[in-house]
PDB file of N, CA and C in Angstrom:
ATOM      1  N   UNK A   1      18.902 -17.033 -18.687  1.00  0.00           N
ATOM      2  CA  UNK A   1      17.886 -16.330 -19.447  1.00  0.00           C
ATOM      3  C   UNK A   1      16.556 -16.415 -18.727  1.00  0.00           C
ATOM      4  N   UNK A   2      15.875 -15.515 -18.742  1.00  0.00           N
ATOM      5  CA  UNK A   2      14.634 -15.157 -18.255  1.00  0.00           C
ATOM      6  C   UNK A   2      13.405 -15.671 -18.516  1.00  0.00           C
ATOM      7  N   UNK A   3      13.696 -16.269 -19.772  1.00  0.00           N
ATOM      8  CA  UNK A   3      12.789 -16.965 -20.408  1.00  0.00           C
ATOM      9  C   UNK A   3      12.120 -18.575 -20.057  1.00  0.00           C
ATOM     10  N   UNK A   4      13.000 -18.847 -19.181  1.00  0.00           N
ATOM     11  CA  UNK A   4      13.066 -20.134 -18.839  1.00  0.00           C
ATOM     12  C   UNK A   4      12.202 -20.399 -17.894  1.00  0.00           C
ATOM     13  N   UNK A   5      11.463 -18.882 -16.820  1.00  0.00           N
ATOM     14  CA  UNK A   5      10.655 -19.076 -16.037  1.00  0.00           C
ATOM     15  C   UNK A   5       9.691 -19.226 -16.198  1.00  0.00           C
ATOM     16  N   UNK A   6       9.026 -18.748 -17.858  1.00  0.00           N
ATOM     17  CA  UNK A   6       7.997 -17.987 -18.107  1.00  0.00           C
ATOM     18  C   UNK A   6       7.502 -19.096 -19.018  1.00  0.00           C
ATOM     19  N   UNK A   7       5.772 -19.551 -19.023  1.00  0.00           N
ATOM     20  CA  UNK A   7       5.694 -20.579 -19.759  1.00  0.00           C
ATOM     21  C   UNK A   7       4.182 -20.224 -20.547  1.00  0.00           C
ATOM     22  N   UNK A   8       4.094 -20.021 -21.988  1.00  0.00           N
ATOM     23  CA  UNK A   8       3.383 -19.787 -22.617  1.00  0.00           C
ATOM     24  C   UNK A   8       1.883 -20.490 -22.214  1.00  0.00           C
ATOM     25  N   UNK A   9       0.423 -19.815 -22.072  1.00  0.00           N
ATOM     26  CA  UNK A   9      -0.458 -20.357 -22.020  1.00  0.00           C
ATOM     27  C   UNK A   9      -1.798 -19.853 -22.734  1.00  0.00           C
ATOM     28  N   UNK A  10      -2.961 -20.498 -22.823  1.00  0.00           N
ATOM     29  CA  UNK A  10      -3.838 -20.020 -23.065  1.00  0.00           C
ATOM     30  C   UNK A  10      -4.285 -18.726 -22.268  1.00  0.00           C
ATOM     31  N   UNK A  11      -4.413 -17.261 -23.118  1.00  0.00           N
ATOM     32  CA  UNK A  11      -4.971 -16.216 -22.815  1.00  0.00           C
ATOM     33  C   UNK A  11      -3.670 -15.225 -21.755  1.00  0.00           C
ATOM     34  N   UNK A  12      -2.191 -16.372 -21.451  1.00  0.00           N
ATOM     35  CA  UNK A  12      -1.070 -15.318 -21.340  1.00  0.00           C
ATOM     36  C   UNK A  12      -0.102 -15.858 -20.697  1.00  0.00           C
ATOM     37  N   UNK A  13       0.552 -15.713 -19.603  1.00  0.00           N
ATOM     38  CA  UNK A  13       2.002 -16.438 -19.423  1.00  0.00           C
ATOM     39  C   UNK A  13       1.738 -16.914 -17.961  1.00  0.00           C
ATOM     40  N   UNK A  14       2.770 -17.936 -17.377  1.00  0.00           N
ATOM     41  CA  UNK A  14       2.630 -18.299 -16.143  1.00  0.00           C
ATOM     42  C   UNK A  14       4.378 -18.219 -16.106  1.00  0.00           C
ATOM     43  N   UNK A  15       4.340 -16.975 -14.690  1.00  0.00           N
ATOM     44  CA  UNK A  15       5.902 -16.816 -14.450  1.00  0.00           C
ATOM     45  C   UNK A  15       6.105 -17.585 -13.489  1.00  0.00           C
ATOM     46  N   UNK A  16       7.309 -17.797 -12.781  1.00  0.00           N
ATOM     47  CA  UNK A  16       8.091 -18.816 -11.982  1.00  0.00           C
ATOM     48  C   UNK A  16       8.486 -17.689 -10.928  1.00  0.00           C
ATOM     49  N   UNK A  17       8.359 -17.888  -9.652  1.00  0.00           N
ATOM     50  CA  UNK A  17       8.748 -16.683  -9.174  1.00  0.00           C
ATOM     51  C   UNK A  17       9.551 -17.339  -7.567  1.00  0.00           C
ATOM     52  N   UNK A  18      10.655 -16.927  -6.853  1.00  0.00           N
ATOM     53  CA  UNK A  18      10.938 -16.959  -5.606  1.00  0.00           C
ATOM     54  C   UNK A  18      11.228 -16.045  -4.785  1.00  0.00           C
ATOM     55  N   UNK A  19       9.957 -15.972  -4.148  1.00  0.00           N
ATOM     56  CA  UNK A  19       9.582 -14.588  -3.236  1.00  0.00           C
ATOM     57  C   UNK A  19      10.089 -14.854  -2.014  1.00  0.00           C
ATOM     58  N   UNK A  20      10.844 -13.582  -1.554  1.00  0.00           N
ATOM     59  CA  UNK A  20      11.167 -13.263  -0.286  1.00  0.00           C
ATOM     60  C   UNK A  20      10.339 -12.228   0.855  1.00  0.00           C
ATOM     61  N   UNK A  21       9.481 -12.787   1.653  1.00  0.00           N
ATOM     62  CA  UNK A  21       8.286 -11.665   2.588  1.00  0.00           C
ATOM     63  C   UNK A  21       9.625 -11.153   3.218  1.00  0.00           C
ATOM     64  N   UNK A  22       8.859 -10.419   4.057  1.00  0.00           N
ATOM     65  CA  UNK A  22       9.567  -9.221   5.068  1.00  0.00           C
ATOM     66  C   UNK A  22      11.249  -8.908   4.701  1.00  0.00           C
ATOM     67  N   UNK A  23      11.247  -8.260   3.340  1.00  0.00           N
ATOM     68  CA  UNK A  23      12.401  -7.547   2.675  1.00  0.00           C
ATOM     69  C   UNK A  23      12.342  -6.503   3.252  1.00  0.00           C
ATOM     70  N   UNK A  24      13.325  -5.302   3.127  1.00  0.00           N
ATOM     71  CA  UNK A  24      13.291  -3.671   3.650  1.00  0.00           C
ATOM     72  C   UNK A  24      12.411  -3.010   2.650  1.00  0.00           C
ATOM     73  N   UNK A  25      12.385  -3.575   1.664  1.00  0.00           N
ATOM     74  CA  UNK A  25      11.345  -2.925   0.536  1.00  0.00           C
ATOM     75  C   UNK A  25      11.024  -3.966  -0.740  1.00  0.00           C
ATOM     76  N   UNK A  26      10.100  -3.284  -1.510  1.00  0.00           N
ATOM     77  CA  UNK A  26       9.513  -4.333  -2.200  1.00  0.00           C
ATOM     78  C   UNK A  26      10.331  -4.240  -3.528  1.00  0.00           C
ATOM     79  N   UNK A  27      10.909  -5.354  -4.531  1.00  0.00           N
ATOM     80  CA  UNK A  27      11.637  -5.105  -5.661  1.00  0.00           C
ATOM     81  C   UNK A  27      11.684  -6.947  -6.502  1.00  0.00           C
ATOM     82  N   UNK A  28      11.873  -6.317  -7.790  1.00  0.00           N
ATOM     83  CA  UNK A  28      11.691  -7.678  -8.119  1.00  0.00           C
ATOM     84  C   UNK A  28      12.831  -7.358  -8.442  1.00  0.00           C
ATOM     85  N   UNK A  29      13.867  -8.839  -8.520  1.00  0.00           N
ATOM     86  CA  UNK A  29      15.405  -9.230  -8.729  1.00  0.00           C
ATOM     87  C   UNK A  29      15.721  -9.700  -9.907  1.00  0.00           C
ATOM     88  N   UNK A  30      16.589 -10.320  -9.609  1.00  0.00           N
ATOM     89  CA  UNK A  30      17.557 -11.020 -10.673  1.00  0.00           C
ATOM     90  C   UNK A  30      16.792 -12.338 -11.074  1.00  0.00           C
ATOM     91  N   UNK A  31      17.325 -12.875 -12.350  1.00  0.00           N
ATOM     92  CA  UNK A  31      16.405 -14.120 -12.907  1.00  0.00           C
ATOM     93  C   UNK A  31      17.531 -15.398 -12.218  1.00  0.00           C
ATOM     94  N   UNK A  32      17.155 -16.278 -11.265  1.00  0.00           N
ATOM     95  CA  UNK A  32      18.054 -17.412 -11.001  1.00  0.00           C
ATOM     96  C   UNK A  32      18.437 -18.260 -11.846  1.00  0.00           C
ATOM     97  N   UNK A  33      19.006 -18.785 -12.504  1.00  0.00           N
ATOM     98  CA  UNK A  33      18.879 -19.670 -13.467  1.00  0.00           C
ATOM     99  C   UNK A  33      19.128 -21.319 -13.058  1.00  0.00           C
ATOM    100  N   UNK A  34      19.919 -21.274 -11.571  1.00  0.00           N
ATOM    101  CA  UNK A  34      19.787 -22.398 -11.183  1.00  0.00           C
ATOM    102  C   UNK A  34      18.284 -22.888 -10.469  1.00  0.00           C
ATOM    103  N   UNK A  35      17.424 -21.535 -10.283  1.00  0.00           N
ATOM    104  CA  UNK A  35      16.386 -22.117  -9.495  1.00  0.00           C
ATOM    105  C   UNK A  35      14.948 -22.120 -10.956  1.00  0.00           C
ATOM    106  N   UNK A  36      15.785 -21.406 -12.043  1.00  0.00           N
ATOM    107  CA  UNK A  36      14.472 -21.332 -12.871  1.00  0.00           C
ATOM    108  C   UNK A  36      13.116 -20.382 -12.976  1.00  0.00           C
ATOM    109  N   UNK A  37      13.793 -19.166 -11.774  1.00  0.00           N
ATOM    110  CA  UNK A  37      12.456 -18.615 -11.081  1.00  0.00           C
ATOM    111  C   UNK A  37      13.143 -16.768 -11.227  1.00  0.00           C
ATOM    112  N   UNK A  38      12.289 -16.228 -11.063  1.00  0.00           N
ATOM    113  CA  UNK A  38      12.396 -14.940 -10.849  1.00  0.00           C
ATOM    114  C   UNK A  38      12.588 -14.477  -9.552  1.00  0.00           C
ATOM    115  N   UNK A  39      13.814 -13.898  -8.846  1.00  0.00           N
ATOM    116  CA  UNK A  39      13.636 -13.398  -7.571  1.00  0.00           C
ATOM    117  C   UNK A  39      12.690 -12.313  -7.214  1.00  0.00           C
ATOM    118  N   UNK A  40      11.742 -11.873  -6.519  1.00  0.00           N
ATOM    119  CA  UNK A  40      11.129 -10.925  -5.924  1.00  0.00           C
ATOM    120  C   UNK A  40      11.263 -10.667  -4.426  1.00  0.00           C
ATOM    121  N   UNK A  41      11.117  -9.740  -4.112  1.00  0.00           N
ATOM    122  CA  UNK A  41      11.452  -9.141  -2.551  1.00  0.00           C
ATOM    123  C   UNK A  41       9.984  -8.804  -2.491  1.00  0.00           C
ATOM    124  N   UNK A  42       9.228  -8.579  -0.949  1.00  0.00           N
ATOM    125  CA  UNK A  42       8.124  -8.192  -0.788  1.00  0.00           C
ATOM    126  C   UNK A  42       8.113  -7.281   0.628  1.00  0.00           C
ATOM    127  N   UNK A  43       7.796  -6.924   0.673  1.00  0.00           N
ATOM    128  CA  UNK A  43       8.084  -6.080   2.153  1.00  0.00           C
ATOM    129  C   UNK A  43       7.118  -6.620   3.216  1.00  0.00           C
ATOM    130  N   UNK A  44       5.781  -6.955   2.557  1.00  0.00           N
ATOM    131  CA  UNK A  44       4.725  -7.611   3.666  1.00  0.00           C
ATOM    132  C   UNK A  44       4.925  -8.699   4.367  1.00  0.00           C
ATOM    133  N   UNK A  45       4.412  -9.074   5.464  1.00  0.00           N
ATOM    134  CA  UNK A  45       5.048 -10.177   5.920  1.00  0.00           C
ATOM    135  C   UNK A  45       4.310 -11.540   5.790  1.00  0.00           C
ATOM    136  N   UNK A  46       4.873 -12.837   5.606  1.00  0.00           N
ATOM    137  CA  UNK A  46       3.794 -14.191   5.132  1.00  0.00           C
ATOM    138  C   UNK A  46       3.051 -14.644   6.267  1.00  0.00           C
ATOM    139  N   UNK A  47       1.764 -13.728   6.375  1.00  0.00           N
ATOM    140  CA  UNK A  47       1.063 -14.036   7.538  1.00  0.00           C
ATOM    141  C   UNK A  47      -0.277 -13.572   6.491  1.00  0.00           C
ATOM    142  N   UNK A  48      -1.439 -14.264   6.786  1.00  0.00           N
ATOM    143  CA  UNK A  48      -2.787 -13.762   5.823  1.00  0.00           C
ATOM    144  C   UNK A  48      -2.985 -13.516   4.615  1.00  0.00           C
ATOM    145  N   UNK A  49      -1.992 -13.985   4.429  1.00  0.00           N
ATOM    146  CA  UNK A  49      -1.922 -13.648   2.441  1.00  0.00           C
ATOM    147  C   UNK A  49      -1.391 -12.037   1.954  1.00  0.00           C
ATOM    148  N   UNK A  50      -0.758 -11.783   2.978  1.00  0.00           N
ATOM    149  CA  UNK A  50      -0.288 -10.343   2.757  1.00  0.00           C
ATOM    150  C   UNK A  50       1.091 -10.367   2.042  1.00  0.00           C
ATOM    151  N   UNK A  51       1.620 -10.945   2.034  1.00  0.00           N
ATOM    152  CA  UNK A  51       2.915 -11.184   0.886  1.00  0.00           C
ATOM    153  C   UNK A  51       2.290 -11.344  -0.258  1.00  0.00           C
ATOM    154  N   UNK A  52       1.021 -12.294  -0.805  1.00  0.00           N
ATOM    155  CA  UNK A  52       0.801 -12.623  -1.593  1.00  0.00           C
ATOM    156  C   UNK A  52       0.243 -11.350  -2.689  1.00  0.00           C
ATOM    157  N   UNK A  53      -0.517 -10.841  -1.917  1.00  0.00           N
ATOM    158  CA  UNK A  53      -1.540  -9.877  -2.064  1.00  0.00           C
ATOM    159  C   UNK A  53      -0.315  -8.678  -2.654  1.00  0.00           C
ATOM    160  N   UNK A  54       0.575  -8.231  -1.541  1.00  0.00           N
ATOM    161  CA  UNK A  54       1.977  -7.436  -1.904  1.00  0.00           C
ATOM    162  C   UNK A  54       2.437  -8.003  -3.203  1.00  0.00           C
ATOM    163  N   UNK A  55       2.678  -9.251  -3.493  1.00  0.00           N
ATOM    164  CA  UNK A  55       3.363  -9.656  -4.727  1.00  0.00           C
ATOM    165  C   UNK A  55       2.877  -9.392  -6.207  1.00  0.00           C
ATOM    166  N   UNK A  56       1.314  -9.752  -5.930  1.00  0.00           N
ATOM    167  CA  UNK A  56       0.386  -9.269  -6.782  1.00  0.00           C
ATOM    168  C   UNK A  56       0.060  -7.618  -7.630  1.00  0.00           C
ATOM    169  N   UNK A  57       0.500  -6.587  -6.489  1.00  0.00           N
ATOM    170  CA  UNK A  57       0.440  -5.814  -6.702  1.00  0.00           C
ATOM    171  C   UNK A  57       1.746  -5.493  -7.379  1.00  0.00           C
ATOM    172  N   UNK A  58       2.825  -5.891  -7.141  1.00  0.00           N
ATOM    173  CA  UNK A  58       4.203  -5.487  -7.107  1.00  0.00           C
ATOM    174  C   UNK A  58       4.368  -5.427  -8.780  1.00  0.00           C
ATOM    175  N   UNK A  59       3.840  -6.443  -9.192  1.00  0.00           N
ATOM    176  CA  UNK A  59       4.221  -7.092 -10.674  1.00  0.00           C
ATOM    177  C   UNK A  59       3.111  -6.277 -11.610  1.00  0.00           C
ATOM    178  N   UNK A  60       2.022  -6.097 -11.082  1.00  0.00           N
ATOM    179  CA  UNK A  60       1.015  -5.240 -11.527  1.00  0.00           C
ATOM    180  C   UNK A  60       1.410  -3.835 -11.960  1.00  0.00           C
ATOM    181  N   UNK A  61       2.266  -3.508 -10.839  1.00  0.00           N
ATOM    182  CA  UNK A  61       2.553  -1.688 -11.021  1.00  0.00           C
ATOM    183  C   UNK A  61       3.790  -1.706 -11.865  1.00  0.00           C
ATOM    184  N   UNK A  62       4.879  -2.894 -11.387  1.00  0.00           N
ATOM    185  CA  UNK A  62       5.751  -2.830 -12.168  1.00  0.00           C
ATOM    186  C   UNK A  62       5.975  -3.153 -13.820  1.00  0.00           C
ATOM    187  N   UNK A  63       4.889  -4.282 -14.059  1.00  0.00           N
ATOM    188  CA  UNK A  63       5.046  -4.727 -15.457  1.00  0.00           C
ATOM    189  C   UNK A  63       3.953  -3.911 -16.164  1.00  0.00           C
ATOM    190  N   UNK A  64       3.313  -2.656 -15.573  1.00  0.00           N
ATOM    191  CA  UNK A  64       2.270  -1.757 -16.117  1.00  0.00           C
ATOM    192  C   UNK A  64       1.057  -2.620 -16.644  1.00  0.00           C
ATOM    193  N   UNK A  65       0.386  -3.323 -15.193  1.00  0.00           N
ATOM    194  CA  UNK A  65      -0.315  -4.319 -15.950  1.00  0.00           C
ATOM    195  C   UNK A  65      -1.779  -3.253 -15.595  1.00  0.00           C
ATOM    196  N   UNK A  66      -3.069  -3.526 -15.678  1.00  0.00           N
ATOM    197  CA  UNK A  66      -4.347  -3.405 -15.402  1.00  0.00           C
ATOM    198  C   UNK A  66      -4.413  -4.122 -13.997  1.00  0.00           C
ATOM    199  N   UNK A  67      -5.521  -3.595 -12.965  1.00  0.00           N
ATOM    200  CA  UNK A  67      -5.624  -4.195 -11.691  1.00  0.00           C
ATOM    201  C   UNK A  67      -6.278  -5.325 -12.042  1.00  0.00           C
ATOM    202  N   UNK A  68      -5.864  -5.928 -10.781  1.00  0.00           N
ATOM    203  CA  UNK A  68      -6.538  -7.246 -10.890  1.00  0.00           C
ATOM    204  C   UNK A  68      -6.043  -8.525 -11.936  1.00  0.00           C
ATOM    205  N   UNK A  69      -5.270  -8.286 -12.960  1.00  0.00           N
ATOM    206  CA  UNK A  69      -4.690  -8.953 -14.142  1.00  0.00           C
ATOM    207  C   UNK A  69      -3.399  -9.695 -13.956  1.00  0.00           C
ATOM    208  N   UNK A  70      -3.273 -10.155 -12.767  1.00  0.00           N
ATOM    209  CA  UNK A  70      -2.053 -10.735 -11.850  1.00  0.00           C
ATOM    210  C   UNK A  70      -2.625 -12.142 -10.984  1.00  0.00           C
ATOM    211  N   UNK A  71      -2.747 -13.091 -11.294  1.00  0.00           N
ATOM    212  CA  UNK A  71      -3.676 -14.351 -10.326  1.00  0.00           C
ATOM    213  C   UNK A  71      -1.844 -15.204  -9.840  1.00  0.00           C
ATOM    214  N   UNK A  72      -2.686 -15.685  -8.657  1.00  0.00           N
ATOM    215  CA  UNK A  72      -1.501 -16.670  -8.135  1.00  0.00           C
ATOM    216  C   UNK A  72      -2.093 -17.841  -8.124  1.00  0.00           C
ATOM    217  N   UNK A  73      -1.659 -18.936  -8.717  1.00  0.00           N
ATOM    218  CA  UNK A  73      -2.046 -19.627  -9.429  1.00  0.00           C
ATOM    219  C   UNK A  73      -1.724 -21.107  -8.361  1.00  0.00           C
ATOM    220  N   UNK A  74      -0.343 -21.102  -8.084  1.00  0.00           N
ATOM    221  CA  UNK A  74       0.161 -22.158  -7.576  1.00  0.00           C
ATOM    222  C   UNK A  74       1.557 -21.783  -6.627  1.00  0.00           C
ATOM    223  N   UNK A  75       1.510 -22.191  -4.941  1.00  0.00           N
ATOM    224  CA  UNK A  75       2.503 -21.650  -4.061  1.00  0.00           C
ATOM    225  C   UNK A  75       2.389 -20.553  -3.245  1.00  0.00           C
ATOM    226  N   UNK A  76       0.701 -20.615  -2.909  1.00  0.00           N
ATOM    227  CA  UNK A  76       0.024 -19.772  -1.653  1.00  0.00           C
ATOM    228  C   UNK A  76       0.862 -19.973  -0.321  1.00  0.00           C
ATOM    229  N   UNK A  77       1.288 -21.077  -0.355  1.00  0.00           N
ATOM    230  CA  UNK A  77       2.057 -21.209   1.320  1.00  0.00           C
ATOM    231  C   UNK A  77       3.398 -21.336   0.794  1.00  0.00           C
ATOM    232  N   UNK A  78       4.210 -21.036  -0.093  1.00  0.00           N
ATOM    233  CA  UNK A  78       5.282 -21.514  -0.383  1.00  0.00           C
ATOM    234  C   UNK A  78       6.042 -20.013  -0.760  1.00  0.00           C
ATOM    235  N   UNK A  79       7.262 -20.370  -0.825  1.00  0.00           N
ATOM    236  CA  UNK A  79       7.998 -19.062  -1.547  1.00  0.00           C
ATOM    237  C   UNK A  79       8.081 -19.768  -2.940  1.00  0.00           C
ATOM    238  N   UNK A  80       8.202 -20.461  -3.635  1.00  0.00           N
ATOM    239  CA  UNK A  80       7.803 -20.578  -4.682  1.00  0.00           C
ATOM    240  C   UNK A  80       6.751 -20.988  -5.775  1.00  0.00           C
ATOM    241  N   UNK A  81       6.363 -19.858  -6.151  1.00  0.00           N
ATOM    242  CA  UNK A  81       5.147 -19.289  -6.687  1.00  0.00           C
ATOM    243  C   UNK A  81       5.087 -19.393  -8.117  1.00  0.00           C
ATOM    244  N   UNK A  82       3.708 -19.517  -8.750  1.00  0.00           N
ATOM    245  CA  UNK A  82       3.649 -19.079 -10.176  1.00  0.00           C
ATOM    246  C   UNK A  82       2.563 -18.335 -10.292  1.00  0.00           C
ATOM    247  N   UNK A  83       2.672 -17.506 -11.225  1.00  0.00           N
ATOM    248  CA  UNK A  83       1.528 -16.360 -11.315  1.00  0.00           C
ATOM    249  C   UNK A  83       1.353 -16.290 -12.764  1.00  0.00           C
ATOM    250  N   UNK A  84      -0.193 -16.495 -13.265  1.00  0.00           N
ATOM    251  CA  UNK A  84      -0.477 -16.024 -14.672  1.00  0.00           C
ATOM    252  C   UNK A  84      -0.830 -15.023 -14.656  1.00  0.00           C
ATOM    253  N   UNK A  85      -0.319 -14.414 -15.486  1.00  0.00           N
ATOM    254  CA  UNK A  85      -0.604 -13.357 -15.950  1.00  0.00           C
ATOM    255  C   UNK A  85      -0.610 -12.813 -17.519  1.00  0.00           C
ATOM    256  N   UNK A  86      -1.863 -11.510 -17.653  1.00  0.00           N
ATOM    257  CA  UNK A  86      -2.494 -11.481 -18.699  1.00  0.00           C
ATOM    258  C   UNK A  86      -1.905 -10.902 -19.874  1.00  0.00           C
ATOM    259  N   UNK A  87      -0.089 -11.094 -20.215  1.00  0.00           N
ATOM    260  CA  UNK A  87       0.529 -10.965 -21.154  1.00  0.00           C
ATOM    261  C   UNK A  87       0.478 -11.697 -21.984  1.00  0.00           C
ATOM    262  N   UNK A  88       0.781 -11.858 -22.843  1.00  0.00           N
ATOM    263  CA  UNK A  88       1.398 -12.711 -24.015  1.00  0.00           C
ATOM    264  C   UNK A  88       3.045 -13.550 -23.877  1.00  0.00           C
ATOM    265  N   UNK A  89       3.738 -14.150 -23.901  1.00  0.00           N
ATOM    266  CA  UNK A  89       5.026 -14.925 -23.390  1.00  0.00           C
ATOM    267  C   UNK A  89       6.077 -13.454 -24.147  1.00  0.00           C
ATOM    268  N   UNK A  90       6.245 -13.360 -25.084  1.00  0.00           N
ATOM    269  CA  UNK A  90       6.698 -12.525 -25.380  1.00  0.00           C
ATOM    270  C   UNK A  90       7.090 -10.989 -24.909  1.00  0.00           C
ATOM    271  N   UNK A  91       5.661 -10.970 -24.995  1.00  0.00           N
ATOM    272  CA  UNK A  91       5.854  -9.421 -24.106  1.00  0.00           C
ATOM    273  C   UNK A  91       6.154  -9.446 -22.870  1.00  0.00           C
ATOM    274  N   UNK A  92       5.866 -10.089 -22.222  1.00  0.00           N
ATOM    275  CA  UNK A  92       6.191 -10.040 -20.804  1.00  0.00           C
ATOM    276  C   UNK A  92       7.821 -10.199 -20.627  1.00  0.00           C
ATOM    277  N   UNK A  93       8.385 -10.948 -21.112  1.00  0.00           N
ATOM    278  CA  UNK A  93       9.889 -11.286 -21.526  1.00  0.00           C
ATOM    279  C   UNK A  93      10.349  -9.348 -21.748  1.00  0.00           C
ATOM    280  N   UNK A  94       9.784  -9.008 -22.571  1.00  0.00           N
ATOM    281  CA  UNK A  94      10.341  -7.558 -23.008  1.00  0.00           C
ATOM    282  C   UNK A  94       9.965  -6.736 -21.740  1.00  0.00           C
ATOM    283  N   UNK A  95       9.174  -6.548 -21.038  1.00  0.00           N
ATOM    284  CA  UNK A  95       8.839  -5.332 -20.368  1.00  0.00           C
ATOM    285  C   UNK A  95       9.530  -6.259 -18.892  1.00  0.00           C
ATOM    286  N   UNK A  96       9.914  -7.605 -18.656  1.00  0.00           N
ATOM    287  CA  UNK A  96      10.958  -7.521 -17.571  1.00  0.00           C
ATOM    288  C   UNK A  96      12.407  -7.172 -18.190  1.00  0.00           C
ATOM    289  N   UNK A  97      12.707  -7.740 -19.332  1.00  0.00           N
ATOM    290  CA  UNK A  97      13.964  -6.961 -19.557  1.00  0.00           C
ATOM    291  C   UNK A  97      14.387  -5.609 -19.664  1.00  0.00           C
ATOM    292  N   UNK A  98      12.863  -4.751 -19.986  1.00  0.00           N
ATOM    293  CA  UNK A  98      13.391  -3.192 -20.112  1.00  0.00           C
ATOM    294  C   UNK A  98      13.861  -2.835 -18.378  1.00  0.00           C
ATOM    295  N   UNK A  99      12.771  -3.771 -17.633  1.00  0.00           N
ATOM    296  CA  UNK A  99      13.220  -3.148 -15.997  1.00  0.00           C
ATOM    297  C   UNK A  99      14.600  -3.290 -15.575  1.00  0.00           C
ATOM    298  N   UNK A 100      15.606  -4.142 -16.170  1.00  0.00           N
ATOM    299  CA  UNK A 100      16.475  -4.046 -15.873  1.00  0.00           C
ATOM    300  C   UNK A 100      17.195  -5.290 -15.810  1.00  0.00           C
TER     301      UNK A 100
END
């Protein structure tokens, strides 16, 4: 369950995420449940914060957020990342499950 990544906070959620840079294209995946994290693909490569920056956007366009309403919070040098963002725990749960 999906839910397991995602951790309720003041003013909105902090997701669990394990990003892959230099994919063929950018896509967010399947929920791991052994890793606890959300897979994402990024197409940019982890050099300058350009994966990061890519990831940011990715979740932005995809979860129909407002710019800028996507922070990376924790796992700048790492593939595993958490990002708050300015949902509610709930909703955010719903609009990754409508993606698929």
């Amino acid at each position: 369950m999906a839910g397991a990544a995602l951790q309720a906070i003041e003013g909105g959620t902090l997701l669990t995420l394990r990003v892959a840079p230099g994919a063929s294209r950018d896509a967010l995946g399947e929920f791991g449940e052994w890793r606890g994290a959300l897979a994402v693909r990024v197409s940019a490569p982890a050099s300058s914060g350009r994966a990061n920056a890519a990831l940011l956007a990715l979740l932005e366009r995809e979860l129909e957020l407002e710019s800028d309403s996507a922070e990376l919070v924790r796992g700048h040098r790492s593939c595993s990342k958490q990002v708050r963002l300015s949902l509610e725990r709930d909703e955010l749960l719903a609009r990754l499950e409508a993606l698929g």
